[in-house]
PDB file of N, CA and C in Angstrom:
ATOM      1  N   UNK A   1      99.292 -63.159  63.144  1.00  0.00           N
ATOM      2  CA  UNK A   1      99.091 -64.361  62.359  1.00  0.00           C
ATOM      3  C   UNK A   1      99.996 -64.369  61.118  1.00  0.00           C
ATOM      4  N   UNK A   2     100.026 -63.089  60.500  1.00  0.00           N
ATOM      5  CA  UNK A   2     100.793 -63.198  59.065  1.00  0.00           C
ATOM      6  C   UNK A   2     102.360 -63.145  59.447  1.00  0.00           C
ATOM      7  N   UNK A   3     102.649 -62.854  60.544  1.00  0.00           N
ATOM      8  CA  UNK A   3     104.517 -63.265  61.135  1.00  0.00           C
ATOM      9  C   UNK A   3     104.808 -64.783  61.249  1.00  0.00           C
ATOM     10  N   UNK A   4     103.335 -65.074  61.842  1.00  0.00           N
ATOM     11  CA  UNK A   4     103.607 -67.029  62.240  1.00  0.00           C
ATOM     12  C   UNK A   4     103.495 -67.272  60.910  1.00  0.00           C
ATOM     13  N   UNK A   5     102.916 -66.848  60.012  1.00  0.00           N
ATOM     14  CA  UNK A   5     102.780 -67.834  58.528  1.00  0.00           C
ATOM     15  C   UNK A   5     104.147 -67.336  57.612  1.00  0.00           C
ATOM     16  N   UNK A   6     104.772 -66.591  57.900  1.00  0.00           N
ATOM     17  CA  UNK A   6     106.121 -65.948  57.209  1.00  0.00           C
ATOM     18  C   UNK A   6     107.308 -66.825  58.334  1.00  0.00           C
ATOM     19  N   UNK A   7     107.081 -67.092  59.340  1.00  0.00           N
ATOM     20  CA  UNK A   7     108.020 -68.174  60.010  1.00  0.00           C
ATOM     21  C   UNK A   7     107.852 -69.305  59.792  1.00  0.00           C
ATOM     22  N   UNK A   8     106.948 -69.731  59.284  1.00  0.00           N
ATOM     23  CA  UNK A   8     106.584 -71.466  58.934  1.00  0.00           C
ATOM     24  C   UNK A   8     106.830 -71.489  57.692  1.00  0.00           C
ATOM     25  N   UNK A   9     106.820 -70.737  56.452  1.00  0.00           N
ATOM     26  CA  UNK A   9     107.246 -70.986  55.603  1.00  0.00           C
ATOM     27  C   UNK A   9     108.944 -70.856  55.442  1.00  0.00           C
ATOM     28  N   UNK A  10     109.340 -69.664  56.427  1.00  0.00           N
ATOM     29  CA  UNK A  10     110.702 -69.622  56.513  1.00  0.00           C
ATOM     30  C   UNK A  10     111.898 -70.933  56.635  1.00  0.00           C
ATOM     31  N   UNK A  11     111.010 -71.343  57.797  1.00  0.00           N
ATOM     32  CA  UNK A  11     111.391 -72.836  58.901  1.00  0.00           C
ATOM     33  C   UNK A  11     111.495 -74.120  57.571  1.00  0.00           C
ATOM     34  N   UNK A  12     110.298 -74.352  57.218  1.00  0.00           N
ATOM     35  CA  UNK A  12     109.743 -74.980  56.228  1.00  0.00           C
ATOM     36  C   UNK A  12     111.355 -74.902  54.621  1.00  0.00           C
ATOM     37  N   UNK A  13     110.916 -73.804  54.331  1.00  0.00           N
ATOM     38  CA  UNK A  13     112.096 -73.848  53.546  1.00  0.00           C
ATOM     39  C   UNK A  13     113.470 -74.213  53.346  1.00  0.00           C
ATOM     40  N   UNK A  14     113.818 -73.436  54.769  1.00  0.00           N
ATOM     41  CA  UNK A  14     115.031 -73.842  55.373  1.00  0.00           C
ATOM     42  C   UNK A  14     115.353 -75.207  55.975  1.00  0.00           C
ATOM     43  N   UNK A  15     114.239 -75.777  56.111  1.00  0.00           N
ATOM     44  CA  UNK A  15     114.233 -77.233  56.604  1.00  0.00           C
ATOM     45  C   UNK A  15     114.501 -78.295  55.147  1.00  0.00           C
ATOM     46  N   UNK A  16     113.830 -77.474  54.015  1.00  0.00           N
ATOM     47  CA  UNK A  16     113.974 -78.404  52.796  1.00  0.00           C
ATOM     48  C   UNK A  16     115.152 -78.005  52.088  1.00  0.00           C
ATOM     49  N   UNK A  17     115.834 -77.192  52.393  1.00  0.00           N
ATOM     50  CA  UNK A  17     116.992 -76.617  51.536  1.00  0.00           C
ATOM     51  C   UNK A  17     118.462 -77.401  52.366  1.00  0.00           C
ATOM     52  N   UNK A  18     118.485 -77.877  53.369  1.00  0.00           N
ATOM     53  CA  UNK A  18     119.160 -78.654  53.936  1.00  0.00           C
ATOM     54  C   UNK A  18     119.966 -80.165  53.504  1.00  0.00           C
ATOM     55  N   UNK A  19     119.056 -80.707  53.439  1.00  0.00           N
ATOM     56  CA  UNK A  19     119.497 -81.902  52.363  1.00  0.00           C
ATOM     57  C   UNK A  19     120.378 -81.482  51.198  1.00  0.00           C
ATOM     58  N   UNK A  20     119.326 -80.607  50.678  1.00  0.00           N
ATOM     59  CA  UNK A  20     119.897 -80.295  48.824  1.00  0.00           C
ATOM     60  C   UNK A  20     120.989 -79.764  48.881  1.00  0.00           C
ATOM     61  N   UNK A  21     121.633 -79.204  50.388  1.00  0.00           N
ATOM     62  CA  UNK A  21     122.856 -78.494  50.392  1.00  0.00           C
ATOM     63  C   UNK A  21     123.855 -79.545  50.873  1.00  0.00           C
ATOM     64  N   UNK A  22     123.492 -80.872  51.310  1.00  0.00           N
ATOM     65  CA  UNK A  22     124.064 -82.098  51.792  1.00  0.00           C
ATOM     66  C   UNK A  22     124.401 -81.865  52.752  1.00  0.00           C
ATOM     67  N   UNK A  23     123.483 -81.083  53.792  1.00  0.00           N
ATOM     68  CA  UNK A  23     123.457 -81.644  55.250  1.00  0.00           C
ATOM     69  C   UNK A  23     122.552 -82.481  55.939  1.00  0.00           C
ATOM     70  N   UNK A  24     122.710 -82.837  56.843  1.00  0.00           N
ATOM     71  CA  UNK A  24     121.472 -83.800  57.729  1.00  0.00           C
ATOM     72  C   UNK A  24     120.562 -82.747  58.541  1.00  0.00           C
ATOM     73  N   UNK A  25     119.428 -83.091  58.695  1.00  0.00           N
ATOM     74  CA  UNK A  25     118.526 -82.431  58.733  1.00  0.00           C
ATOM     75  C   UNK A  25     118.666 -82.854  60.285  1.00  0.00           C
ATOM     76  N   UNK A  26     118.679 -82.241  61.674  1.00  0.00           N
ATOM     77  CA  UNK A  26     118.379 -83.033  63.009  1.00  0.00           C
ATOM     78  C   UNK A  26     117.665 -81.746  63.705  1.00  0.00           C
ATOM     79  N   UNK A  27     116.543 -82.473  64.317  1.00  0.00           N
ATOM     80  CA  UNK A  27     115.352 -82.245  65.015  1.00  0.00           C
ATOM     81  C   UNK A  27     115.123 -81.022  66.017  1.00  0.00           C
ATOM     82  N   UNK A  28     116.588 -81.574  66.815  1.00  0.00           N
ATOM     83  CA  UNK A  28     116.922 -80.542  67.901  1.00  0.00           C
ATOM     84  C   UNK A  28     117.411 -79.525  67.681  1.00  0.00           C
ATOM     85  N   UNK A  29     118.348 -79.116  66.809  1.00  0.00           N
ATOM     86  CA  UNK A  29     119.249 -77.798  66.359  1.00  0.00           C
ATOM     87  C   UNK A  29     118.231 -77.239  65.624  1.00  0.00           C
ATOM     88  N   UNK A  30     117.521 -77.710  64.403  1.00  0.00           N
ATOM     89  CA  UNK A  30     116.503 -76.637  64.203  1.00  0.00           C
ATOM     90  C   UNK A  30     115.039 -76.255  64.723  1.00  0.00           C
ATOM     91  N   UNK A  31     114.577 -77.189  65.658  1.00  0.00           N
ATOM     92  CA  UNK A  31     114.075 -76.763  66.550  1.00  0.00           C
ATOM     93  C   UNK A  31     114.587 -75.333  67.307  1.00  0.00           C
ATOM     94  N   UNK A  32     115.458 -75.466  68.030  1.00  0.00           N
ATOM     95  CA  UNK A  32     116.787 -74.770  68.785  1.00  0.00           C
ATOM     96  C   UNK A  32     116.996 -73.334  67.937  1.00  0.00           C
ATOM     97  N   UNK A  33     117.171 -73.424  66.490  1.00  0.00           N
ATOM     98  CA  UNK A  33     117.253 -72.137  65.306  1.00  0.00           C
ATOM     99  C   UNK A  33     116.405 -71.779  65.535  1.00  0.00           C
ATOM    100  N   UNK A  34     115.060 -72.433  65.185  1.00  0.00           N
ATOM    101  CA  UNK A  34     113.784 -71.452  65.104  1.00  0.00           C
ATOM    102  C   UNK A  34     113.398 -71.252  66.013  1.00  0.00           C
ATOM    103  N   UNK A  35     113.380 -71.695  67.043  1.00  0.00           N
ATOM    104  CA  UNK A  35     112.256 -71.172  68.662  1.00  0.00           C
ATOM    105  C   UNK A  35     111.169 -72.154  68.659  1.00  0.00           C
ATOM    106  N   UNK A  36     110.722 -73.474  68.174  1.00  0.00           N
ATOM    107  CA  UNK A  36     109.793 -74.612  67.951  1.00  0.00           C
ATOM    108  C   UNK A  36     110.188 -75.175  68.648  1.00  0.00           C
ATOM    109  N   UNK A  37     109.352 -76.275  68.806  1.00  0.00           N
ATOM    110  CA  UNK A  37     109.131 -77.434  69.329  1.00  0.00           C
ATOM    111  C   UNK A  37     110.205 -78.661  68.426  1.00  0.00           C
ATOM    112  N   UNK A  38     110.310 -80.037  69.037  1.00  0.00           N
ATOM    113  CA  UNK A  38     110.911 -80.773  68.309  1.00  0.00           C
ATOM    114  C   UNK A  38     109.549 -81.578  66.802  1.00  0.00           C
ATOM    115  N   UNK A  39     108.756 -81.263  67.672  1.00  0.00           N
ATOM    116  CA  UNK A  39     107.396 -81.791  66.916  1.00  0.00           C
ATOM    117  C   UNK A  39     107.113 -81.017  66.223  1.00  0.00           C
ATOM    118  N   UNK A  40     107.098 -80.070  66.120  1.00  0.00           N
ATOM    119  CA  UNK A  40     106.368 -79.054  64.822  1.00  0.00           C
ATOM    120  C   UNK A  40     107.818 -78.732  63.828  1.00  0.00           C
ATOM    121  N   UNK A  41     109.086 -80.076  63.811  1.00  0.00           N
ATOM    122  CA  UNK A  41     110.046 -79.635  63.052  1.00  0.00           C
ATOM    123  C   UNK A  41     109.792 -81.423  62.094  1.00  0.00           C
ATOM    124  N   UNK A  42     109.227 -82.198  63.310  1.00  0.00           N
ATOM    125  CA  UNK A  42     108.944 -83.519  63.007  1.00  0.00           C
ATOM    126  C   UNK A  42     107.422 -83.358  62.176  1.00  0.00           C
ATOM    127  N   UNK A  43     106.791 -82.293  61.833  1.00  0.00           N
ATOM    128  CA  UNK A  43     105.683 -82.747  61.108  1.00  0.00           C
ATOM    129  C   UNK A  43     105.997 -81.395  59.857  1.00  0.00           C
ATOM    130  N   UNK A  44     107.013 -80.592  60.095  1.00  0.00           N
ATOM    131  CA  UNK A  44     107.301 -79.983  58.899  1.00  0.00           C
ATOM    132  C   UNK A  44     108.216 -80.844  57.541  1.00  0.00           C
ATOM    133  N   UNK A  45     109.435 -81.675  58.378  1.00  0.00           N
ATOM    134  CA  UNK A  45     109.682 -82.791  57.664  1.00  0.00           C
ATOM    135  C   UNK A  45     108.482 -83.788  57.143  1.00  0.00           C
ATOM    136  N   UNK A  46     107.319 -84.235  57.673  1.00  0.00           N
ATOM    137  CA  UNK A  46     106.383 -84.733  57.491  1.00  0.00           C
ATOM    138  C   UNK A  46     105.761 -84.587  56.144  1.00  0.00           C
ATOM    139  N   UNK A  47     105.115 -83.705  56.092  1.00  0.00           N
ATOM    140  CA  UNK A  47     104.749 -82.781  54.779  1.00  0.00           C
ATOM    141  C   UNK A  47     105.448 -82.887  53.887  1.00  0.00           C
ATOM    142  N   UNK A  48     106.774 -82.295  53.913  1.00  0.00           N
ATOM    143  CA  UNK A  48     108.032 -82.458  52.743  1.00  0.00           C
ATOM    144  C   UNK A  48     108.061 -83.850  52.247  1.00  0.00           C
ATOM    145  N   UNK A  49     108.341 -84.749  53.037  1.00  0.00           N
ATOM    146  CA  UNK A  49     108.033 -85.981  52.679  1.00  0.00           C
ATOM    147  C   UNK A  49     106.873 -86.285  51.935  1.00  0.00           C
ATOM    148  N   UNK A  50     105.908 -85.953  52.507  1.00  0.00           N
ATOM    149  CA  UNK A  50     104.463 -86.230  51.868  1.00  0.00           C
ATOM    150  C   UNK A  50     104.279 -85.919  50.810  1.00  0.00           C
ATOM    151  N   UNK A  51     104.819 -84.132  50.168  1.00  0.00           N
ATOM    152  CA  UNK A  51     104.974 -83.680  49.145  1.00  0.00           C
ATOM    153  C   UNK A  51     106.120 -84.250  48.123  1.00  0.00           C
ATOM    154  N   UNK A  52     106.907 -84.941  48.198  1.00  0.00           N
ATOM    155  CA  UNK A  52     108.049 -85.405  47.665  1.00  0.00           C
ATOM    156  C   UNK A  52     107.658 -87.095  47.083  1.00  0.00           C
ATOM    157  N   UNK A  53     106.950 -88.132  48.124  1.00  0.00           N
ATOM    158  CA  UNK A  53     106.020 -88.687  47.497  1.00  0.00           C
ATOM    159  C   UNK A  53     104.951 -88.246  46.164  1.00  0.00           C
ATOM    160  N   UNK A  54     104.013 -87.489  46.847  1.00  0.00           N
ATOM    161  CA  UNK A  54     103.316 -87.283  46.034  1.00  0.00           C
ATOM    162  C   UNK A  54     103.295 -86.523  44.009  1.00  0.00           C
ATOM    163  N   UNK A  55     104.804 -86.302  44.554  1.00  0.00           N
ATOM    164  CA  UNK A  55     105.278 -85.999  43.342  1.00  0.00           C
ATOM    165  C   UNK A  55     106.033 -86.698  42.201  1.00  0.00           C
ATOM    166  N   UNK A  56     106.345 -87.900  42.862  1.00  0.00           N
ATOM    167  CA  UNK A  56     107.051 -88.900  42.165  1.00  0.00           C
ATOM    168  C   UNK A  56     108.542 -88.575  42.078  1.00  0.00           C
ATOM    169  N   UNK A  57     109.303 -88.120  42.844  1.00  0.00           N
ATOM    170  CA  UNK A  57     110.383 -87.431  42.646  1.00  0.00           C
ATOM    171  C   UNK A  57     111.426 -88.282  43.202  1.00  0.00           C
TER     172      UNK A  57
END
């Protein structure tokens, strides 16, 4: 359990550090990087979003 929660934050990070480095973020290649699904890359963007709202940013 504590490897899957050290890969989701990994994924997660690396998914938000993308932009800020001015690349495009696409579904399939980091899916493809991490070993996921296209959906569990589509609801990690999700969140980020959610959190980025919720922050007023």
């Amino acid at each position: 359990m504590e490897e899957y929660k050290n890969g989701k934050i990994e994924r997660v990070l690396g998914i938000y550090t993308k932009p800020l480095n001015g690349y495009i973020v696409n579904k399939a290649a980091e899916a493809n990087e991490y070993g996921v699904n296209e959906r569990s890359i589509q609801r990690d963007v999700d969140v980020l979003w959610k959190k980025r709202d919720e922050s007023g940013i």
